[in-house]
N, C-alpha and C. Protein backbone atom coordinates (compact mmCIF):
# COMPACT_ATOMS: atom_id res chain seq x y z
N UNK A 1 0.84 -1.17 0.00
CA UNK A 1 0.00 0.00 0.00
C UNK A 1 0.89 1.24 0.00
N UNK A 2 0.28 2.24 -1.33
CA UNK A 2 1.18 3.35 -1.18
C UNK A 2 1.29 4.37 0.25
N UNK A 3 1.70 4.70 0.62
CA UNK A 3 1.53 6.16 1.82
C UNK A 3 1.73 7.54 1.01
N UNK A 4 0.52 8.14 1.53
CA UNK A 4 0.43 9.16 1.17
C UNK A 4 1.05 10.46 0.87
N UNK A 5 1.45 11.19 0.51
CA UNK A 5 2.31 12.36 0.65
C UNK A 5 2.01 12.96 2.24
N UNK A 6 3.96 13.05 2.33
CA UNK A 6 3.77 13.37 3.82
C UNK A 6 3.56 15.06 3.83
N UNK A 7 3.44 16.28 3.33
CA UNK A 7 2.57 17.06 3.12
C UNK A 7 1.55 17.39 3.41
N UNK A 8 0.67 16.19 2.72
CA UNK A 8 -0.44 16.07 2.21
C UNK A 8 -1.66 15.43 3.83
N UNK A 9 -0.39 14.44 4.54
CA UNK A 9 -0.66 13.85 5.65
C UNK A 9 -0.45 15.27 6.83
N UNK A 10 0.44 16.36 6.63
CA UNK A 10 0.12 17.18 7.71
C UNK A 10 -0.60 18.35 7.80
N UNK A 11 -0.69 18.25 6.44
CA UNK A 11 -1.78 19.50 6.63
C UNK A 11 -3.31 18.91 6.91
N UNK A 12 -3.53 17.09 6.55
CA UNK A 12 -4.71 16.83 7.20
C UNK A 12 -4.47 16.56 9.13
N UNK A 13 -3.72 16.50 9.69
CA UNK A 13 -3.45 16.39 10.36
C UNK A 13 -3.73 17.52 11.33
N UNK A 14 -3.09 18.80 11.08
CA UNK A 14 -3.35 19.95 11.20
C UNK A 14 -5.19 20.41 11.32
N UNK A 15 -5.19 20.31 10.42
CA UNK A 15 -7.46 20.70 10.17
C UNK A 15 -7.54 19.68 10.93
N UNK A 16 -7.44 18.18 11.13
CA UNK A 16 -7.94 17.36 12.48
C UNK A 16 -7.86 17.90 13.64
N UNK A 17 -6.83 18.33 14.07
CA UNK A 17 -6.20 18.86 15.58
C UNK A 17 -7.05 20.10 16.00
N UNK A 18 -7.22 20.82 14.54
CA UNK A 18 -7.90 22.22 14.62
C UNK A 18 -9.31 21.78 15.04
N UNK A 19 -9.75 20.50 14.58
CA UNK A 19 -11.63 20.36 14.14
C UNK A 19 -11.62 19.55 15.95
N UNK A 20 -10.69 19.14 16.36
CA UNK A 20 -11.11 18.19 17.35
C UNK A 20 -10.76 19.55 18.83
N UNK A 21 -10.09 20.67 18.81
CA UNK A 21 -9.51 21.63 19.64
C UNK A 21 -11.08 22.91 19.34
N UNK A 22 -11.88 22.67 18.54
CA UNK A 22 -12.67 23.34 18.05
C UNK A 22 -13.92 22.84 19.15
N UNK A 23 -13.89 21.65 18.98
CA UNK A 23 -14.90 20.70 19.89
C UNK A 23 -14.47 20.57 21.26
N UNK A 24 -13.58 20.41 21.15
CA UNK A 24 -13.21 20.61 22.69
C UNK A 24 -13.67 21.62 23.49
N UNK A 25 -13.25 22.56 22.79
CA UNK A 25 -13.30 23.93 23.09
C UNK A 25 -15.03 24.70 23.80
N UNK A 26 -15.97 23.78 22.96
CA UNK A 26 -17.12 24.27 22.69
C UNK A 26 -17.39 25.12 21.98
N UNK A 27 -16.62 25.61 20.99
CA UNK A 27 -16.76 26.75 19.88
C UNK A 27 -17.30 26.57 18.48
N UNK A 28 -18.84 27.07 18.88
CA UNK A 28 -19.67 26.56 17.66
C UNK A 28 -19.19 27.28 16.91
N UNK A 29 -18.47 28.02 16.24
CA UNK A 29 -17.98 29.51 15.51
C UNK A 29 -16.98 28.77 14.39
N UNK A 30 -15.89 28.44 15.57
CA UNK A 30 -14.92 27.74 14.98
C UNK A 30 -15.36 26.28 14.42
N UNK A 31 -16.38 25.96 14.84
CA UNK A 31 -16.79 24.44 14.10
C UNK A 31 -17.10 24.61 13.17
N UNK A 32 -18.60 25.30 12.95
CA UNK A 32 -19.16 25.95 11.73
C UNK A 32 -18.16 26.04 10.62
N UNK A 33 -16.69 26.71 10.93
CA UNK A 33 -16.35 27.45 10.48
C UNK A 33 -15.49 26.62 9.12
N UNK A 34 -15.30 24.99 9.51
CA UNK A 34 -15.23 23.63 8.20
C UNK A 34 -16.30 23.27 7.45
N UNK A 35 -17.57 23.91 7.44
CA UNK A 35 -18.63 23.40 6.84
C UNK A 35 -18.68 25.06 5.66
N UNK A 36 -18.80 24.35 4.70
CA UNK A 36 -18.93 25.80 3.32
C UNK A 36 -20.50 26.15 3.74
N UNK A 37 -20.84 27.52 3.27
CA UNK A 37 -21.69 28.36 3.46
C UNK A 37 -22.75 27.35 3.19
N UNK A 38 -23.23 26.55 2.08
CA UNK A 38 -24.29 25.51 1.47
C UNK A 38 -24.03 24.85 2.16
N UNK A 39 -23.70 23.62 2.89
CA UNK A 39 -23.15 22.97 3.49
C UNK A 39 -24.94 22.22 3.76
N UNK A 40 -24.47 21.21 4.39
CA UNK A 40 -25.70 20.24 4.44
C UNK A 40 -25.47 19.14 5.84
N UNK A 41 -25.65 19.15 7.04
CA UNK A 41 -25.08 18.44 8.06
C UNK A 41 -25.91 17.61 8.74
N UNK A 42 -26.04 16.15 8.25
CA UNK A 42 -26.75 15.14 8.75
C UNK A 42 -26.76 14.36 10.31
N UNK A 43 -27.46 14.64 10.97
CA UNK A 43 -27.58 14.28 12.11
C UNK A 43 -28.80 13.76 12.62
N UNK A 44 -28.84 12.89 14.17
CA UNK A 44 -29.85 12.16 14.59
C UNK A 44 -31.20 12.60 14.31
N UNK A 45 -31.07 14.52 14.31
CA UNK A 45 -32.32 15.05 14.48
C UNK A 45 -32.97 15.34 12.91
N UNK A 46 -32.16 15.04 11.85
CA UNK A 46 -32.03 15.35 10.46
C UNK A 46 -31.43 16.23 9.90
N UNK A 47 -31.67 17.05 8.64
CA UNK A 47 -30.55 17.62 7.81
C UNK A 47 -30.66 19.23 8.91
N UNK A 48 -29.37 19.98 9.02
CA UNK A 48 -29.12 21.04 8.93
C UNK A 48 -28.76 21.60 7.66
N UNK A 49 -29.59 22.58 7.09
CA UNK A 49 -28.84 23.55 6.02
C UNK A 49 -27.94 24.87 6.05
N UNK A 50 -26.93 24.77 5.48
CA UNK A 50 -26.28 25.72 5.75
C UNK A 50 -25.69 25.88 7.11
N UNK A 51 -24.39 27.11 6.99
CA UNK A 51 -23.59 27.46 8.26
C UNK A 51 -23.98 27.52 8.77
N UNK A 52 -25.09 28.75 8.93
CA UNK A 52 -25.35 29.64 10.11
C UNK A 52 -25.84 28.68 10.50
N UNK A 53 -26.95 27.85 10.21
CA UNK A 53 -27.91 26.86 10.58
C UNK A 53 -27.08 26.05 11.49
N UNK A 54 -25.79 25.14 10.68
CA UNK A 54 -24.86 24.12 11.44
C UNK A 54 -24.17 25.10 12.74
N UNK A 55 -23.85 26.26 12.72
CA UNK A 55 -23.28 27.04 13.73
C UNK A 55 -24.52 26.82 14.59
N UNK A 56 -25.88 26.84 14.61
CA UNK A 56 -27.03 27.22 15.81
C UNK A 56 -26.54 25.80 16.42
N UNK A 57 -26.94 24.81 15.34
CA UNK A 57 -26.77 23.81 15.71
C UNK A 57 -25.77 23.17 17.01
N UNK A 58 -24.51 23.53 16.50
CA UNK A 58 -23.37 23.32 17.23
C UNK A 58 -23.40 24.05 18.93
N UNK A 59 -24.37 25.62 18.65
CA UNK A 59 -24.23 26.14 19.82
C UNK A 59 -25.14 25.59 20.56
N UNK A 60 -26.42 25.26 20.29
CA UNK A 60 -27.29 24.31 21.45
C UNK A 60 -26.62 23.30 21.47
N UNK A 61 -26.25 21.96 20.99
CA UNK A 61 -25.37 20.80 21.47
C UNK A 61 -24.35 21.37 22.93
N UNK A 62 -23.51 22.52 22.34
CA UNK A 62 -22.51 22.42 23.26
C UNK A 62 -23.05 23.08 24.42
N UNK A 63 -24.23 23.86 23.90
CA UNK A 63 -24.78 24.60 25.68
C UNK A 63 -25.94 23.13 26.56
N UNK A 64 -25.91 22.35 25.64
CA UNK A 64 -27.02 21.31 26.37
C UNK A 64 -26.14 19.84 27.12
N UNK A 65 -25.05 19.40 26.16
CA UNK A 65 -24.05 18.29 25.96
C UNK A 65 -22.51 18.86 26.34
N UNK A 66 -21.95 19.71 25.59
CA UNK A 66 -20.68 19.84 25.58
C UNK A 66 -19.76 19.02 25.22
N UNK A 67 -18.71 18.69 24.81
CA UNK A 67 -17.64 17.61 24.50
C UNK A 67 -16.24 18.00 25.22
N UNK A 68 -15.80 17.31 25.42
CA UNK A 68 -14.27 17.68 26.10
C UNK A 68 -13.27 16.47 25.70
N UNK A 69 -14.04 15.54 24.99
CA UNK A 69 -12.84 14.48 24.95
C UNK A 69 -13.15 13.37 23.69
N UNK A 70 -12.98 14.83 22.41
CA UNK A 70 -13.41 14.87 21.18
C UNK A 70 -11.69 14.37 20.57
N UNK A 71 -11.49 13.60 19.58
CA UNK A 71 -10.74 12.97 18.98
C UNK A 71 -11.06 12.17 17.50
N UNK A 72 -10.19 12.83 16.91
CA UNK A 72 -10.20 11.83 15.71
C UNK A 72 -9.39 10.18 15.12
N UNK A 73 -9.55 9.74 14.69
CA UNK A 73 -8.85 8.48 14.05
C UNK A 73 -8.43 8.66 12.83
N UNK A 74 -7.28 8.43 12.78
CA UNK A 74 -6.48 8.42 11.37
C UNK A 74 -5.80 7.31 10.63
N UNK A 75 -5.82 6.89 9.43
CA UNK A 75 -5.79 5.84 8.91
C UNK A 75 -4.05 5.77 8.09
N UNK A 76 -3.09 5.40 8.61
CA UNK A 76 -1.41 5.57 8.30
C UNK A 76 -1.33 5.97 7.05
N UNK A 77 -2.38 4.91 6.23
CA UNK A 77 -2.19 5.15 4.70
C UNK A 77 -3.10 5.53 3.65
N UNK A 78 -3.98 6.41 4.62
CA UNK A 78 -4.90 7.28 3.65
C UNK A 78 -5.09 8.74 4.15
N UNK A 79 -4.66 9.51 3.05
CA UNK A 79 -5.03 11.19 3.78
C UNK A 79 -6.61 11.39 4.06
N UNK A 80 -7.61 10.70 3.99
CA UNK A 80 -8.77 10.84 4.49
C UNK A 80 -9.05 10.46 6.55
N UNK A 81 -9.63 11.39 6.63
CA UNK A 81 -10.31 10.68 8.49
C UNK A 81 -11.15 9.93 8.36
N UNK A 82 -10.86 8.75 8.71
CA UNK A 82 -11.81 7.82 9.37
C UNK A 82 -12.58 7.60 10.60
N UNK A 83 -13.51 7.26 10.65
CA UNK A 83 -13.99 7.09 12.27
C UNK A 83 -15.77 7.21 12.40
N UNK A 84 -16.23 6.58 13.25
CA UNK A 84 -17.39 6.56 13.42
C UNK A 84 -18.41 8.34 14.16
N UNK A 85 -17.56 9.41 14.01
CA UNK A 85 -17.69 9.99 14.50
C UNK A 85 -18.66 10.63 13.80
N UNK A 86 -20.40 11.11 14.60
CA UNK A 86 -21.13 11.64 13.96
C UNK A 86 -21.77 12.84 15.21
N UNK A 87 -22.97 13.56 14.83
CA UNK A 87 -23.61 14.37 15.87
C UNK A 87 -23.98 13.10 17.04
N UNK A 88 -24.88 12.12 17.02
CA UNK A 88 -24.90 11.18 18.15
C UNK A 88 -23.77 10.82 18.98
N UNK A 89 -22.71 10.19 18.10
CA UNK A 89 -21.66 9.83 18.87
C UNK A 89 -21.31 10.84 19.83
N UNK A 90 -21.09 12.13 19.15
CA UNK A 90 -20.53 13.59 20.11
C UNK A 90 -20.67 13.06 21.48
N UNK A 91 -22.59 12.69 21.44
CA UNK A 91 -22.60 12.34 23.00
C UNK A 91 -22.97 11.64 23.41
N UNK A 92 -22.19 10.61 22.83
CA UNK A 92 -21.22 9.44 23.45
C UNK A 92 -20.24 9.82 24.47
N UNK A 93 -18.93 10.80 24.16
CA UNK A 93 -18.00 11.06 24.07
C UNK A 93 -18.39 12.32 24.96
N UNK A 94 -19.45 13.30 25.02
CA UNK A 94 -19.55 14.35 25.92
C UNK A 94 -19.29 14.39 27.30
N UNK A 95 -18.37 14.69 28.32
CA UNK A 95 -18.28 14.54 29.60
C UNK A 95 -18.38 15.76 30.56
């Protein structure tokens, strides 16, 4: 199996650290802020449209749930994230 460009591996690496320090954080602003303006965000409760929408979104979760021990999974030999991580799981993982 090829490995990916190591580049290519830190700058995803980087936006992970950012997306999982984002959640941590509780900063619906900065979450929002990976989803493009159209954006479309599927969750338990159904579709969110759009930012602003996924930003409301994000800010009731974190004022109702919160997360603190948000993490991603990374796969050695693919620049894509893997992981079961969705809006439900969050709180799984919310403490």
């Amino acid at each position: 199996m090829k490995t990916p460009d190591p580049q290519l591996r830190q700058q995803l690496e980087a936006k992970s650290q950012k997306y999982s320090d984002a959640m941590n954080n509780n900063d619906a602003v900065a979450v929002a802020a990976f989803f493009t303006e159209d954006a479309v965000q599927v969750n338990d409760s159904g579709p969110v449209y759009g930012r602003n929408a996924i930003e409301k979104s994000f800010l009731d979760f974190f004022q109702n749930w919160g997360v603190s021990n948000h993490a991603t999974k990374r796969d050695p030999y693919s620049p894509h994230i893997i992981g079961p991580f969705s809006f439900l799981s969050a709180v799984q993982v919310a403490t």
